[in-house]
PDB file of N, CA and C in Angstrom:
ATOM      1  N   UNK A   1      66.699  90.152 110.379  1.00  0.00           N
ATOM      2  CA  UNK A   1      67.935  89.641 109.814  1.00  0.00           C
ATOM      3  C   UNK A   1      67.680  89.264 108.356  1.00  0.00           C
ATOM      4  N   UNK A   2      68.815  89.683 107.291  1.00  0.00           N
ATOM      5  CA  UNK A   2      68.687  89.445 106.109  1.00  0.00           C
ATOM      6  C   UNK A   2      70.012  87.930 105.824  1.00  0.00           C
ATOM      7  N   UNK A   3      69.766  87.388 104.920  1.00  0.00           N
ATOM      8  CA  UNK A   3      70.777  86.624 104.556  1.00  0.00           C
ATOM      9  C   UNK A   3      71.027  87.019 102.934  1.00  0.00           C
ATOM     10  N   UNK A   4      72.817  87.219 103.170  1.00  0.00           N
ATOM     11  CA  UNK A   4      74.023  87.388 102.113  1.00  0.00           C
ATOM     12  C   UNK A   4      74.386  86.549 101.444  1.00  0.00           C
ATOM     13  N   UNK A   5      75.072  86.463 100.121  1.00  0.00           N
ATOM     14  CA  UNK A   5      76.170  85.219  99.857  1.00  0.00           C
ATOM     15  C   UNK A   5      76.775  86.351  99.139  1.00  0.00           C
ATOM     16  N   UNK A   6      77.875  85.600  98.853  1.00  0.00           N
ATOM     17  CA  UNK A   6      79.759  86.469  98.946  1.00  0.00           C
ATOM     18  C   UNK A   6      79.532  85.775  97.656  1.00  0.00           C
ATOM     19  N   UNK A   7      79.832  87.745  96.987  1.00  0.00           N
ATOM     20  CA  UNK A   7      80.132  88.063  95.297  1.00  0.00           C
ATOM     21  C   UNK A   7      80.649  86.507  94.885  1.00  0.00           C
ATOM     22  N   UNK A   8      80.599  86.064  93.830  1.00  0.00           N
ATOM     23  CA  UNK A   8      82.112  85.309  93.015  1.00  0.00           C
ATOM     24  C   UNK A   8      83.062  86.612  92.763  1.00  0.00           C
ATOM     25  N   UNK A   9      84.317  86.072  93.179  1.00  0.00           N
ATOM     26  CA  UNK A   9      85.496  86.732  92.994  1.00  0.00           C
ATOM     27  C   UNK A   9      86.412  86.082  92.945  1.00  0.00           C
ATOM     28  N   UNK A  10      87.095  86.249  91.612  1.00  0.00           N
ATOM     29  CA  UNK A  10      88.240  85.333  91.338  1.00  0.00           C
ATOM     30  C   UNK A  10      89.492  85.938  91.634  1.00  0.00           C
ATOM     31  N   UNK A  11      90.662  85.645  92.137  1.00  0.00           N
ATOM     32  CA  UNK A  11      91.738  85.829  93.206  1.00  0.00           C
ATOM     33  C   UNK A  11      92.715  84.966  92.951  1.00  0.00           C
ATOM     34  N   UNK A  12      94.168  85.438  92.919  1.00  0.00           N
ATOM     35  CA  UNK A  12      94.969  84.906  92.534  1.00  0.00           C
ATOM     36  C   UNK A  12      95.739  84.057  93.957  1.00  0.00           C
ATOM     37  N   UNK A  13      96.525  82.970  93.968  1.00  0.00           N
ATOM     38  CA  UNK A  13      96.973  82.779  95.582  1.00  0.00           C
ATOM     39  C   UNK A  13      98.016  81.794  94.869  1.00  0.00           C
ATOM     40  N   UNK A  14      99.032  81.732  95.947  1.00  0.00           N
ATOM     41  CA  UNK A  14     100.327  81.060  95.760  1.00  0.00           C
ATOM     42  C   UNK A  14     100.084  80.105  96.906  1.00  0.00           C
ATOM     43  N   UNK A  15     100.895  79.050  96.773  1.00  0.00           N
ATOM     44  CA  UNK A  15     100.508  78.307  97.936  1.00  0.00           C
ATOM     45  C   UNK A  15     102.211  77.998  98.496  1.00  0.00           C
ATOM     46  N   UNK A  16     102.392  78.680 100.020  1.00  0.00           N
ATOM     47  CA  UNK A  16     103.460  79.139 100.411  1.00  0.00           C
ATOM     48  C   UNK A  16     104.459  77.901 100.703  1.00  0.00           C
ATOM     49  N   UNK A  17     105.774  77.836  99.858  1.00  0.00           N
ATOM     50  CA  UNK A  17     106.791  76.988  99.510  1.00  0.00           C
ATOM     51  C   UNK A  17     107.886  77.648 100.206  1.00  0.00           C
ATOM     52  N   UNK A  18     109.188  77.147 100.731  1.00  0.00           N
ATOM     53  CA  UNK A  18     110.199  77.398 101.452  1.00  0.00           C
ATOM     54  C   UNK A  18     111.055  77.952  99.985  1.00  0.00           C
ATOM     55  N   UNK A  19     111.728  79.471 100.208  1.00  0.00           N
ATOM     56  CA  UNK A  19     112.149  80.404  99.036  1.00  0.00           C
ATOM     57  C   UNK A  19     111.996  80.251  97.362  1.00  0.00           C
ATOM     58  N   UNK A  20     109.928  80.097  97.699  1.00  0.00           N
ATOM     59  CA  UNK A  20     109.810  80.392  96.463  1.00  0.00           C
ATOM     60  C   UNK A  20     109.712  81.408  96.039  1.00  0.00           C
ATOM     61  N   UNK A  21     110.121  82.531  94.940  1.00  0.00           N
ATOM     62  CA  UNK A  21     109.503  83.672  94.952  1.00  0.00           C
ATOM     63  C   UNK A  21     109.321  84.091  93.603  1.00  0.00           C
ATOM     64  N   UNK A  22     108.295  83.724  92.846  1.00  0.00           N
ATOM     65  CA  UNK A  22     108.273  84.030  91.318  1.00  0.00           C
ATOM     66  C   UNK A  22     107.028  84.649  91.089  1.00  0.00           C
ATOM     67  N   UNK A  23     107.486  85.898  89.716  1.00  0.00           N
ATOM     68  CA  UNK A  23     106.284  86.414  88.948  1.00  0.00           C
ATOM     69  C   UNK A  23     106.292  87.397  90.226  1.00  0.00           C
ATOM     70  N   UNK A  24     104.416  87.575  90.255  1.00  0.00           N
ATOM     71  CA  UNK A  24     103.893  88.777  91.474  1.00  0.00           C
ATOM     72  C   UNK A  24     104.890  88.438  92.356  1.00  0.00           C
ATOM     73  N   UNK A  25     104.259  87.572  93.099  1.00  0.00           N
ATOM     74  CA  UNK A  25     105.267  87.568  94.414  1.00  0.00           C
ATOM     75  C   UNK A  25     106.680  88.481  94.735  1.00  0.00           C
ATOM     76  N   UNK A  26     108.017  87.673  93.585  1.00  0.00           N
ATOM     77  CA  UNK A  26     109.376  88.702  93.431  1.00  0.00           C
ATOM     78  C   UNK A  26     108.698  89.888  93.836  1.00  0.00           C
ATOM     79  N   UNK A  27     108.074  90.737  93.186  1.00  0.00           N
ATOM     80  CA  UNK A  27     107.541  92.062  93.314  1.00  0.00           C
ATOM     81  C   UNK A  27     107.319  92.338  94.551  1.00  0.00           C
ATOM     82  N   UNK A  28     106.173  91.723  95.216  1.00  0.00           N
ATOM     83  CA  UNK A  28     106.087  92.432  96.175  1.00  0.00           C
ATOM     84  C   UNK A  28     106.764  92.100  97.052  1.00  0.00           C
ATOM     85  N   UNK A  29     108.317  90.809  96.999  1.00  0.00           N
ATOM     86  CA  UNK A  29     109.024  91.268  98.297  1.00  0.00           C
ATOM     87  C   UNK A  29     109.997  91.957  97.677  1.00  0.00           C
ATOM     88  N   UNK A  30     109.902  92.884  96.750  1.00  0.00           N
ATOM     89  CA  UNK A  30     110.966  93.789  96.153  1.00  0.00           C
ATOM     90  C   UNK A  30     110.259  95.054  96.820  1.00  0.00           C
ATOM     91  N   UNK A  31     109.092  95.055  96.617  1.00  0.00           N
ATOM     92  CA  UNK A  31     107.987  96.366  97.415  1.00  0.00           C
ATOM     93  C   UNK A  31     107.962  95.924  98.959  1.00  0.00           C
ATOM     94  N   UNK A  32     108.118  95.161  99.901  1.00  0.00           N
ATOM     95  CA  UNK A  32     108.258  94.939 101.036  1.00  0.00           C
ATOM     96  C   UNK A  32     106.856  94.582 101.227  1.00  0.00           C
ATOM     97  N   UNK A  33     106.178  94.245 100.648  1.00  0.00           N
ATOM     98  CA  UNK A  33     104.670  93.407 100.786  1.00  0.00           C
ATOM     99  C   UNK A  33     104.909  91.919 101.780  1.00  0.00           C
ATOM    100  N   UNK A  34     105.736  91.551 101.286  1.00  0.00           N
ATOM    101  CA  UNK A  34     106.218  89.955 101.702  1.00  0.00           C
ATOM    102  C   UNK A  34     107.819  90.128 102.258  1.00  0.00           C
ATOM    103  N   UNK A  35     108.077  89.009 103.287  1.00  0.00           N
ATOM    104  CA  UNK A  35     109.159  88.515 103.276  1.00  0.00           C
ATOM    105  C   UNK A  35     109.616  87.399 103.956  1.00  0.00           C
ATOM    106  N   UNK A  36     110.410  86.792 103.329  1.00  0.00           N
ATOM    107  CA  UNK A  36     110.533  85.430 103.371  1.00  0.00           C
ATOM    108  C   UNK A  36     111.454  84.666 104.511  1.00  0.00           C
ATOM    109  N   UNK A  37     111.324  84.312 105.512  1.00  0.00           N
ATOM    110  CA  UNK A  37     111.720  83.627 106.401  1.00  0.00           C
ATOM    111  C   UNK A  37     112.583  82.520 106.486  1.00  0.00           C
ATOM    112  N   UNK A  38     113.636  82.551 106.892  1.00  0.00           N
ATOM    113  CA  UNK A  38     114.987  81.388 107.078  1.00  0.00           C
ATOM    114  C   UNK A  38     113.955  80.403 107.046  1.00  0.00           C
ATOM    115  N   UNK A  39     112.929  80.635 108.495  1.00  0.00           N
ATOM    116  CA  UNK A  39     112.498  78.695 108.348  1.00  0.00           C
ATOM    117  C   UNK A  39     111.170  78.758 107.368  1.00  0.00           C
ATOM    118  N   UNK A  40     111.072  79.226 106.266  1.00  0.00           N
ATOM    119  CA  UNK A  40     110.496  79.001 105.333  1.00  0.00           C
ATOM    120  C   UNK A  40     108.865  79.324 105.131  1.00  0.00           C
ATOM    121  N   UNK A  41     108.964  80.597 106.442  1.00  0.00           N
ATOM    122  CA  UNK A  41     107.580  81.187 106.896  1.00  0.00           C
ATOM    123  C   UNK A  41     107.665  82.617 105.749  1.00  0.00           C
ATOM    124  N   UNK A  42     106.100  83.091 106.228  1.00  0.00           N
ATOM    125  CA  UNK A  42     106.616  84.589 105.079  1.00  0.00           C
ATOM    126  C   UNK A  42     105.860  85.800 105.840  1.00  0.00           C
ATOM    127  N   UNK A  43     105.918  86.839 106.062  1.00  0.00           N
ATOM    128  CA  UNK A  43     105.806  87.855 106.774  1.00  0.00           C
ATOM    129  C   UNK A  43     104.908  88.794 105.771  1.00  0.00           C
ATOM    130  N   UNK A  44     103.617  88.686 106.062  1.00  0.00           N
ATOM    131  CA  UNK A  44     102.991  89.597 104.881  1.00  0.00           C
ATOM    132  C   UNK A  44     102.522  90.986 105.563  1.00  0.00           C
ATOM    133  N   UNK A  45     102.548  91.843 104.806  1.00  0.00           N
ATOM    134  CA  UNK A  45     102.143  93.191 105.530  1.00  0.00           C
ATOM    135  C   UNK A  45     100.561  93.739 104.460  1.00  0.00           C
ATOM    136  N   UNK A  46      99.735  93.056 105.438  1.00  0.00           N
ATOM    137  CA  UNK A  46      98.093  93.061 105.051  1.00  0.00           C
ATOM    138  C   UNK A  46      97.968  94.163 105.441  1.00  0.00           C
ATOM    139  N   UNK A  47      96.770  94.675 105.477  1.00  0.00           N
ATOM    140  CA  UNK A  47      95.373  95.823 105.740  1.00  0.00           C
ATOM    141  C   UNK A  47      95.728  95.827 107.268  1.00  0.00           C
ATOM    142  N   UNK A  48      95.341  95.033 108.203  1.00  0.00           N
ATOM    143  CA  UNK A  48      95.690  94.790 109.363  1.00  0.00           C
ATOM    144  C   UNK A  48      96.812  94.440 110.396  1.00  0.00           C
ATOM    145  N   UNK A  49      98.077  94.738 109.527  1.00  0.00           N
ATOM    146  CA  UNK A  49      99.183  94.840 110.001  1.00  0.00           C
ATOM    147  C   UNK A  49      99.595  93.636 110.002  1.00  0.00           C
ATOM    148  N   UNK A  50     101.164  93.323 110.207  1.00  0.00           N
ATOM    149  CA  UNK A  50     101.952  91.664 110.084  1.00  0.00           C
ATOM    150  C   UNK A  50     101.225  90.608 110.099  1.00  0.00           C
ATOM    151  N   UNK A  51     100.939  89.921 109.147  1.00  0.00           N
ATOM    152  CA  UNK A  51     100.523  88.571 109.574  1.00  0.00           C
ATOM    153  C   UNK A  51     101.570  87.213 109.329  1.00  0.00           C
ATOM    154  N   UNK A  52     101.657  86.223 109.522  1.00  0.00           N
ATOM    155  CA  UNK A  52     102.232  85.262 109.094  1.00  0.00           C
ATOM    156  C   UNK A  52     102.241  84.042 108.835  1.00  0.00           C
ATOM    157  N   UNK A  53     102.597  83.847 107.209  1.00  0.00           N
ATOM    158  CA  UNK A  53     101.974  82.364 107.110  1.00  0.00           C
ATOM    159  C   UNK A  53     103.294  81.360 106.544  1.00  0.00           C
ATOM    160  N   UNK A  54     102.694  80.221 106.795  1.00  0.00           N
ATOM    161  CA  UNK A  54     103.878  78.873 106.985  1.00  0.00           C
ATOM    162  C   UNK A  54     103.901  78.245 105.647  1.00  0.00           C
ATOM    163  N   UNK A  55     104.540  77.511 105.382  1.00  0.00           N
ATOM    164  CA  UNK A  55     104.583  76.333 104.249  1.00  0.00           C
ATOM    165  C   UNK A  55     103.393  75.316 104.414  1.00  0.00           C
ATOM    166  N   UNK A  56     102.519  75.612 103.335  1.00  0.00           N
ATOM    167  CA  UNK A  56     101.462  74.765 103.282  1.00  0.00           C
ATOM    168  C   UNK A  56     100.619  75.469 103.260  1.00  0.00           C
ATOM    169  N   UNK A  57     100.458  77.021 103.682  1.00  0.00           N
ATOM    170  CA  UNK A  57      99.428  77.958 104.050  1.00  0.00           C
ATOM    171  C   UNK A  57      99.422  78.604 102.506  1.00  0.00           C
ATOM    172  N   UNK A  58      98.073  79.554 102.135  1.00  0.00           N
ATOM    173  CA  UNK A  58      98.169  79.936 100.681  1.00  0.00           C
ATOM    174  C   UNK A  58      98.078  81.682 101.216  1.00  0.00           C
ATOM    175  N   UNK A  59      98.971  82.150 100.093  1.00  0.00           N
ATOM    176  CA  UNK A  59      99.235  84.045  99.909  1.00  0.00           C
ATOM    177  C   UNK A  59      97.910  83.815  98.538  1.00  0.00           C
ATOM    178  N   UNK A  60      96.882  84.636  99.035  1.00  0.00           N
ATOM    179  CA  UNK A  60      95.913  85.495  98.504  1.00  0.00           C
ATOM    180  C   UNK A  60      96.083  87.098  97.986  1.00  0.00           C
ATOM    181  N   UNK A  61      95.693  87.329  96.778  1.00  0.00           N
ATOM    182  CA  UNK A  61      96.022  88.754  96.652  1.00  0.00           C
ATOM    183  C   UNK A  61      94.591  89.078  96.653  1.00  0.00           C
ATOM    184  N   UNK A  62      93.826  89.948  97.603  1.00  0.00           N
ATOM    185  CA  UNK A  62      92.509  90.454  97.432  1.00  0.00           C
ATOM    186  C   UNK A  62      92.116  91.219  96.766  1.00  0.00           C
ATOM    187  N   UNK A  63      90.527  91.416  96.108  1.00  0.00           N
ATOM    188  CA  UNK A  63      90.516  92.557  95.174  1.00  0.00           C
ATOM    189  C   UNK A  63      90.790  93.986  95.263  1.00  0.00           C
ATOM    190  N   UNK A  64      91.466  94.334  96.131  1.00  0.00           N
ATOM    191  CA  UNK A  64      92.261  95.807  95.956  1.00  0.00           C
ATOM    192  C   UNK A  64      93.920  95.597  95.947  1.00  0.00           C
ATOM    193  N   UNK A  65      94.028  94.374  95.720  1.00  0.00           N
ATOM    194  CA  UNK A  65      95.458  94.418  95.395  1.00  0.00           C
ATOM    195  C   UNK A  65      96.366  93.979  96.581  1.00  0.00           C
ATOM    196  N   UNK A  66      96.014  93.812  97.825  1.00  0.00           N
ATOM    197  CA  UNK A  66      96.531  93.295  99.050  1.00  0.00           C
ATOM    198  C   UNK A  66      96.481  91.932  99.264  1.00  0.00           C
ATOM    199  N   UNK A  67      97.692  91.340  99.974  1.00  0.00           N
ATOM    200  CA  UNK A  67      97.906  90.121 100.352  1.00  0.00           C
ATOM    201  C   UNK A  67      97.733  89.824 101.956  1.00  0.00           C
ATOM    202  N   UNK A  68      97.322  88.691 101.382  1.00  0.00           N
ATOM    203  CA  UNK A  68      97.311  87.677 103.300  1.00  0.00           C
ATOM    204  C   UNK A  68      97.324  86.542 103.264  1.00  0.00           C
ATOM    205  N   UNK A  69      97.471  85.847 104.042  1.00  0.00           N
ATOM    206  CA  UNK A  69      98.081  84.760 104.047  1.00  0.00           C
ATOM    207  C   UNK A  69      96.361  83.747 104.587  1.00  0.00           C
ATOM    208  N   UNK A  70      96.618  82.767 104.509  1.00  0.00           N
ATOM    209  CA  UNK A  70      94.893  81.611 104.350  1.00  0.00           C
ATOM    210  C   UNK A  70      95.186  80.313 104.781  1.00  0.00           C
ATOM    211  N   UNK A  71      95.045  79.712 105.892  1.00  0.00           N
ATOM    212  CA  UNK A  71      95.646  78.535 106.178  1.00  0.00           C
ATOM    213  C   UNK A  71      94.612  77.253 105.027  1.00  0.00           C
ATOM    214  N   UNK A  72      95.263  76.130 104.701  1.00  0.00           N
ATOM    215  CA  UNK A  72      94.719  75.263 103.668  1.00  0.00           C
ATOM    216  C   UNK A  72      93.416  74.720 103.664  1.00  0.00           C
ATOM    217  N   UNK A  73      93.183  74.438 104.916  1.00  0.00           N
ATOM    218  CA  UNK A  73      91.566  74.357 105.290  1.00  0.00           C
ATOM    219  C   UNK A  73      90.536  75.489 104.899  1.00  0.00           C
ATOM    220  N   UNK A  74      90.546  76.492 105.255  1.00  0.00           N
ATOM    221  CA  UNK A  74      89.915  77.818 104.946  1.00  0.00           C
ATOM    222  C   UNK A  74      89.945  77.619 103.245  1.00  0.00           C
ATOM    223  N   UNK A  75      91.034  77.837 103.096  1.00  0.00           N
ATOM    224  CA  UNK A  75      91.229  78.500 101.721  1.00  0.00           C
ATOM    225  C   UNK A  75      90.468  76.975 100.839  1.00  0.00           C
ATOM    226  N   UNK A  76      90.389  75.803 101.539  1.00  0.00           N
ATOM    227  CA  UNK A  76      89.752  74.483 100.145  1.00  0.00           C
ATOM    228  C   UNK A  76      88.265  74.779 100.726  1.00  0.00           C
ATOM    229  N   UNK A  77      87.455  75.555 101.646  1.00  0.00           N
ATOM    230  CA  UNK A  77      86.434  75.709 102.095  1.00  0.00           C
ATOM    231  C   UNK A  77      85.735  76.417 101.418  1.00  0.00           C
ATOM    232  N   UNK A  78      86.574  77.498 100.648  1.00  0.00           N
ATOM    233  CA  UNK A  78      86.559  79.118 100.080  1.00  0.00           C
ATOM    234  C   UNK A  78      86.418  79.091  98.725  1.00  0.00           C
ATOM    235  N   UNK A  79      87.618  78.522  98.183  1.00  0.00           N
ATOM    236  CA  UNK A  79      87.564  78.677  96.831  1.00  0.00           C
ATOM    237  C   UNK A  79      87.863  77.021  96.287  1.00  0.00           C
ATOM    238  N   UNK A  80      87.626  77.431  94.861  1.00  0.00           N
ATOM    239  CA  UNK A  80      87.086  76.527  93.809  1.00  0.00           C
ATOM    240  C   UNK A  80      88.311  76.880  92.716  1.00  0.00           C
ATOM    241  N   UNK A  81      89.017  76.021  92.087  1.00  0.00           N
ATOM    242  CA  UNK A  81      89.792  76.436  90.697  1.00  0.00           C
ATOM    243  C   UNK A  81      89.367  76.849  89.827  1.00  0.00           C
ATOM    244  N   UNK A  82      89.620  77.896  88.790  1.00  0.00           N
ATOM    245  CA  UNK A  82      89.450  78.474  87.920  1.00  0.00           C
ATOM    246  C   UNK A  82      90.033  78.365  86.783  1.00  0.00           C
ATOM    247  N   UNK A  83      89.046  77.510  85.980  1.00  0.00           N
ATOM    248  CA  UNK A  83      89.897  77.199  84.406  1.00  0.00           C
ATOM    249  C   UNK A  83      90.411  78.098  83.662  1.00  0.00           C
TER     250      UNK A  83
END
């Protein structure tokens, strides 16, 4: 067994608000990437088919350009802000 550590990669993420939709985002629920839910959930169409994330949860765009959704724990585990 070898041991890894995970590239730095800096990544853009929204942190999911009831009908927010500005900048990237608009876009991709204009491209059907995203969509936004009466009760304020959002429907992302990842690599791995529908996923869905809630208010409070963060939209990640990964480095090939795809979104998914990161519940808040994970995502303050993960990443670090970027000045």
């Amino acid at each position: 067994m070898a041991k890894y550590r995970k590239k730095p990669v800096v990544i853009d993420a929204w942190k999911i608000e009831p009908a927010i939709q500005e900048g990237e985002l608009a876009q991709a629920v204009v491209d059907g990437k995203l969509k936004y839910c009466e009760d304020g959930s959002v429907l992302i169409a990842t690599l791995e088919g529908t996923m869905q994330g809630f208010p409070g949860d963060w939209i990640i765009c990964g480095v090939n350009g795809e979104y998914y959704p990161c519940k808040p724990d994970i995502f303050a585990k993960t990443y670090d802000a970027v000045e």
